[in-house]
C-alpha atoms as a PDB file:
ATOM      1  CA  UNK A   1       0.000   0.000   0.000  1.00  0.00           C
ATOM      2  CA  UNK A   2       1.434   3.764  -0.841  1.00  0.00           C
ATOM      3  CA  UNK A   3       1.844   5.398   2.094  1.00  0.00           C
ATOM      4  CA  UNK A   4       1.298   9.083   2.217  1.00  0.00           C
ATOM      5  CA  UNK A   5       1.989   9.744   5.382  1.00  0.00           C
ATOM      6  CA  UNK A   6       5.760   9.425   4.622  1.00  0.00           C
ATOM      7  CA  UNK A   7       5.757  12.613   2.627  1.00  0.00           C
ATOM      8  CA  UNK A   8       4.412  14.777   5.437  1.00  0.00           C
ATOM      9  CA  UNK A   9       7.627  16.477   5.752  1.00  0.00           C
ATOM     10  CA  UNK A  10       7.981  17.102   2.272  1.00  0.00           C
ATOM     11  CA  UNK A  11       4.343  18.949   2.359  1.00  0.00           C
ATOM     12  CA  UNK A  12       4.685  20.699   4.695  1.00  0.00           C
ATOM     13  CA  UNK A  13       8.303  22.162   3.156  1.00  0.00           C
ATOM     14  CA  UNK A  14       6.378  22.752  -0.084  1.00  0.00           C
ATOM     15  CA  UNK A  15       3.691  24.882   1.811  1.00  0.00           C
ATOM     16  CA  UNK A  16       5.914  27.009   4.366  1.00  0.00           C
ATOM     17  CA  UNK A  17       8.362  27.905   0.860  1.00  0.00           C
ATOM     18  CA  UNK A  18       5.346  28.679  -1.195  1.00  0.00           C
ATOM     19  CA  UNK A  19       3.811  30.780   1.836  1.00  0.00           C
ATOM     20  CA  UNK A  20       7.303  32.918   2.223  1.00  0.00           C
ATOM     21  CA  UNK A  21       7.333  34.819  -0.540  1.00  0.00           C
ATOM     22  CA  UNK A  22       3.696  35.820  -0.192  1.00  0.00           C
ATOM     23  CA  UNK A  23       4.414  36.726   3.555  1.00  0.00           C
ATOM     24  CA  UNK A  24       7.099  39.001   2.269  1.00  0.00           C
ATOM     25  CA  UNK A  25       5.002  41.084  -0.048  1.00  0.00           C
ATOM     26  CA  UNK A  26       1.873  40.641   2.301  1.00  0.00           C
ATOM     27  CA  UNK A  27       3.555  41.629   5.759  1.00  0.00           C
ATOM     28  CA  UNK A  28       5.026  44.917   4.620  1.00  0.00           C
ATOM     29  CA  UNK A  29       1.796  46.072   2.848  1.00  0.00           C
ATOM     30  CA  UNK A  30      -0.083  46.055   6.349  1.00  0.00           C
ATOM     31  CA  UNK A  31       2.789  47.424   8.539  1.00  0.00           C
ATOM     32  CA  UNK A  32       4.479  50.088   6.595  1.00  0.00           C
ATOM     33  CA  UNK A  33       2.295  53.689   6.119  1.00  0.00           C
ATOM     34  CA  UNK A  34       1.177  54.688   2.652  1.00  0.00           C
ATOM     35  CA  UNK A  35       1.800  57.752   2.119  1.00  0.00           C
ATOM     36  CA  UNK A  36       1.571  58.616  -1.641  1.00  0.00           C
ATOM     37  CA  UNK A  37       2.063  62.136  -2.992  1.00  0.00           C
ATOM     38  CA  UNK A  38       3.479  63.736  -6.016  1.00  0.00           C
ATOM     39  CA  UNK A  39       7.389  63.201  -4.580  1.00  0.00           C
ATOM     40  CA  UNK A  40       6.701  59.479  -4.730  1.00  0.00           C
ATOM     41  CA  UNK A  41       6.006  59.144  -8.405  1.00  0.00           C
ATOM     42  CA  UNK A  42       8.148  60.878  -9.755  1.00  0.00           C
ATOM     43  CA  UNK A  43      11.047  58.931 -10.918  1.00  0.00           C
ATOM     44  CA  UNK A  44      14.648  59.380  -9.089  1.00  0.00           C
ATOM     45  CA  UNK A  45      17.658  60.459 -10.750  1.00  0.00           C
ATOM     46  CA  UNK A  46      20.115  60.568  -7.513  1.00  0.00           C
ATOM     47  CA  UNK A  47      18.753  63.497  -5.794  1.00  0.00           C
ATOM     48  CA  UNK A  48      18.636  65.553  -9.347  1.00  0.00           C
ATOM     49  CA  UNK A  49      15.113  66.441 -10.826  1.00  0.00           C
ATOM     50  CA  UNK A  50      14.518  64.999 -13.815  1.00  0.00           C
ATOM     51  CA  UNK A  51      14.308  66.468 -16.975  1.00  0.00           C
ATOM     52  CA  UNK A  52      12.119  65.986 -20.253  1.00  0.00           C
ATOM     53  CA  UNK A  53      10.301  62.168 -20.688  1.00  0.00           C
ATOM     54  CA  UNK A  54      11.434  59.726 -18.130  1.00  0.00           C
ATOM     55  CA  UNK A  55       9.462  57.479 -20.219  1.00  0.00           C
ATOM     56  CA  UNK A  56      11.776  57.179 -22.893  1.00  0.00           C
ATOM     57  CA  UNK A  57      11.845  54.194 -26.034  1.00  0.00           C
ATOM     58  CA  UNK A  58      15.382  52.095 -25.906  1.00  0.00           C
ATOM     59  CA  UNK A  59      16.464  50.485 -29.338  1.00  0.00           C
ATOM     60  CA  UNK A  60      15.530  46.992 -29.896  1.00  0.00           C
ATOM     61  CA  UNK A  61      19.089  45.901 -30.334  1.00  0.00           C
ATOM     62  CA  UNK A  62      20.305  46.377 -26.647  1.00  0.00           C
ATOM     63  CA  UNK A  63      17.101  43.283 -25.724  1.00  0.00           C
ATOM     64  CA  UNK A  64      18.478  41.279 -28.557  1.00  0.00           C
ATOM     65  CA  UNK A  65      21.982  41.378 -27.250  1.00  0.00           C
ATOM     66  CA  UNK A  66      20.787  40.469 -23.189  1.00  0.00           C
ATOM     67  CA  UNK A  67      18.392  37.814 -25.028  1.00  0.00           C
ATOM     68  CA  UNK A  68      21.169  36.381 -27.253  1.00  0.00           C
ATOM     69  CA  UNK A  69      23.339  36.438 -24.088  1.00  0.00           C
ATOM     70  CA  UNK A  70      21.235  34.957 -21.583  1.00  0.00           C
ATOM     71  CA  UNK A  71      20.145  32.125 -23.806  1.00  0.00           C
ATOM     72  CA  UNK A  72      23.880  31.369 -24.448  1.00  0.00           C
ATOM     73  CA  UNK A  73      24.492  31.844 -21.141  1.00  0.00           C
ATOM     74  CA  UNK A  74      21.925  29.102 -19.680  1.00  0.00           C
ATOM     75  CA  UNK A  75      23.014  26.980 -21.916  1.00  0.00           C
ATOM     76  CA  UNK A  76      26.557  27.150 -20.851  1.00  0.00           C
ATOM     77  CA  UNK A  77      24.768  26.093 -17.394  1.00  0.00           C
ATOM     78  CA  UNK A  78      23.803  22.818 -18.945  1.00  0.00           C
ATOM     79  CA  UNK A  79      26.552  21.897 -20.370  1.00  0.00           C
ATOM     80  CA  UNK A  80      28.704  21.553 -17.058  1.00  0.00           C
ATOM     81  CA  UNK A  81      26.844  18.737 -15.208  1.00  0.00           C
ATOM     82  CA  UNK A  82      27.592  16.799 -18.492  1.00  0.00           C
ATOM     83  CA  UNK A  83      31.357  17.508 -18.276  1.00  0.00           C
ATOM     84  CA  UNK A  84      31.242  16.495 -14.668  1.00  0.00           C
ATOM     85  CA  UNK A  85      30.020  12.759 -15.811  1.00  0.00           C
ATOM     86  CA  UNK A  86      31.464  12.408 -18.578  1.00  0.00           C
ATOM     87  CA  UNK A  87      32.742   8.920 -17.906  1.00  0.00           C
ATOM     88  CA  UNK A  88      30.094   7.650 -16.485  1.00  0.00           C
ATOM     89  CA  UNK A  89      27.452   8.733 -19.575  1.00  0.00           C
ATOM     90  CA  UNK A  90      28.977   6.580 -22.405  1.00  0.00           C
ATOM     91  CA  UNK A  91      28.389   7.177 -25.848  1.00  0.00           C
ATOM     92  CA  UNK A  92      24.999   8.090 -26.501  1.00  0.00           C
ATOM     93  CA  UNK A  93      25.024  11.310 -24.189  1.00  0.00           C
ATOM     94  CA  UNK A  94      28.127  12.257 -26.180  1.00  0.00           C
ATOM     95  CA  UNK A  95      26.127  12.002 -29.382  1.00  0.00           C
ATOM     96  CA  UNK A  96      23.117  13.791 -27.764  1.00  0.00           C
ATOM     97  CA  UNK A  97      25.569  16.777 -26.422  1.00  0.00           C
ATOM     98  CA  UNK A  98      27.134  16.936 -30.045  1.00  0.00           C
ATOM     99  CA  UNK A  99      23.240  17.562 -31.594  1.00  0.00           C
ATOM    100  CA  UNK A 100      22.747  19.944 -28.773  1.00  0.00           C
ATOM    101  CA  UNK A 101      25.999  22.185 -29.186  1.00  0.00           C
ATOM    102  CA  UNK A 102      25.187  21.787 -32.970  1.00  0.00           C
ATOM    103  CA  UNK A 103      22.011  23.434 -32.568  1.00  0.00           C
ATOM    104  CA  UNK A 104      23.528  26.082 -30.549  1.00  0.00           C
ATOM    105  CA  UNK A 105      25.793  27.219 -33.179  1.00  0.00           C
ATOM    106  CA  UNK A 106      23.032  27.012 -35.448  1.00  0.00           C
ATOM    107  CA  UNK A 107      21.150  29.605 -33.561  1.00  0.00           C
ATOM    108  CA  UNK A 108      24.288  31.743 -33.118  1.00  0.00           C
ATOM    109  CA  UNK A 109      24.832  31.798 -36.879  1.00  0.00           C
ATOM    110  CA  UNK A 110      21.195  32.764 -36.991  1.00  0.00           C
ATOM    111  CA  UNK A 111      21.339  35.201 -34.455  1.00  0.00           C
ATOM    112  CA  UNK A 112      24.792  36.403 -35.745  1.00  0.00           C
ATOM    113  CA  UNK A 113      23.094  37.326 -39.666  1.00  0.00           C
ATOM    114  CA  UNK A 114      20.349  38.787 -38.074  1.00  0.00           C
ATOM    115  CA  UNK A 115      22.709  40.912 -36.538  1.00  0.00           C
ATOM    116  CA  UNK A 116      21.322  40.532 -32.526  1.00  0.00           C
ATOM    117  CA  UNK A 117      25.315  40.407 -31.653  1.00  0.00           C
ATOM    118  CA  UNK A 118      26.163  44.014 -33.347  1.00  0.00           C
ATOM    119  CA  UNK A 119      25.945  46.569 -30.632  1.00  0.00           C
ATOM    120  CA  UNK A 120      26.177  49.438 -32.523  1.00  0.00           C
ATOM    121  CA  UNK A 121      24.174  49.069 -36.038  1.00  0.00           C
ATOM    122  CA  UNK A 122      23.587  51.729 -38.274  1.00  0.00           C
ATOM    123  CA  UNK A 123      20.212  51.253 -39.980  1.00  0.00           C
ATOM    124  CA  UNK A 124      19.805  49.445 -43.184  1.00  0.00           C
ATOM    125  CA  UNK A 125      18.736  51.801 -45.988  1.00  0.00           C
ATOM    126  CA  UNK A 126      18.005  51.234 -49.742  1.00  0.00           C
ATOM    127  CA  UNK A 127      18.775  54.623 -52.062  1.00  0.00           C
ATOM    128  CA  UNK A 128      17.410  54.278 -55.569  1.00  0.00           C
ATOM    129  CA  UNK A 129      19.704  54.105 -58.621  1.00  0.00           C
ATOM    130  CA  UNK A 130      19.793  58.278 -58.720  1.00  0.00           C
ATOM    131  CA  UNK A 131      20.132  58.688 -55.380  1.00  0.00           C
ATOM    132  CA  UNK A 132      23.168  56.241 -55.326  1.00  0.00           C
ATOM    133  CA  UNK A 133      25.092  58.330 -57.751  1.00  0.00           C
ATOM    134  CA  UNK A 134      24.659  61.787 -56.106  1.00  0.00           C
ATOM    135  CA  UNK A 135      25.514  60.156 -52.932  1.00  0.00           C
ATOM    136  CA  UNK A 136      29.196  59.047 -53.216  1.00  0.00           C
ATOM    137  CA  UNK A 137      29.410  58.083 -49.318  1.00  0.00           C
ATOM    138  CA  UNK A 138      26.716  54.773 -50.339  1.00  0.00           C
END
């Protein structure tokens, strides 16, 4: 018969490290004072006012390079545990590893045409045949 009654420990783990993180949002909601006012939304620029838009629109390219990076990054992550047992895994999880870097450089190449690893790109424009010969610096 499965006995359930073995895993009490275990549920009652998963319940007080679920119930943490609320508590810490929770607690500090009812305790500290609100007190909102026009100082408090405004955004801070170490002790300087702000000037113009805080709001402002940041080039796509700077995500693409944090996305390109953290993806890489992760999979770095993956690859250690396999280096660790190498020994031990045989053949097979060398084939599988081989596929899996394979399709990492495949997505690198991808991500490298696409141009996600440029930092500083300068924007792709098409001049017509008249403009091209008027503009020497195309």
């Amino acid at each position: 018969m499965f006995l359930l009654h073995q895993y009490d420990s275990f549920w009652i783990f998963l319940l007080v490290s679920i119930s943490i993180p609320y508590l810490a949002f929770l607690i500090p909601g009812f305790i500290a004072p609100n007190r909102g006012g026009p100082e408090k939304l405004t955004s801070y620029e170490s002790g300087i006012e702000p000037k113009g838009d805080t709001w402002i629109r940041f080039q796509i390219r700077y995500y693409m390079f944090a996305l390109v990076f953290a993806v890489f990054d992760v999979e770095t992550v993956f690859l250690y545990p396999w280096a660790v047992s190498f020994r031990e895994l045989g053949l097979f999880a060398f084939v599988e590893v081989t596929i899996f870097i394979f399709i990492l450089v495949v997505g690198l190449v991808h991500a490298w045409r696409k141009g996600a690893s440029e930092w500083c790109q300068l924007p792709n424009i098409r001049l017509n045949v008249g403009e091209r010969e008027s503009n020497p610096a195309v």
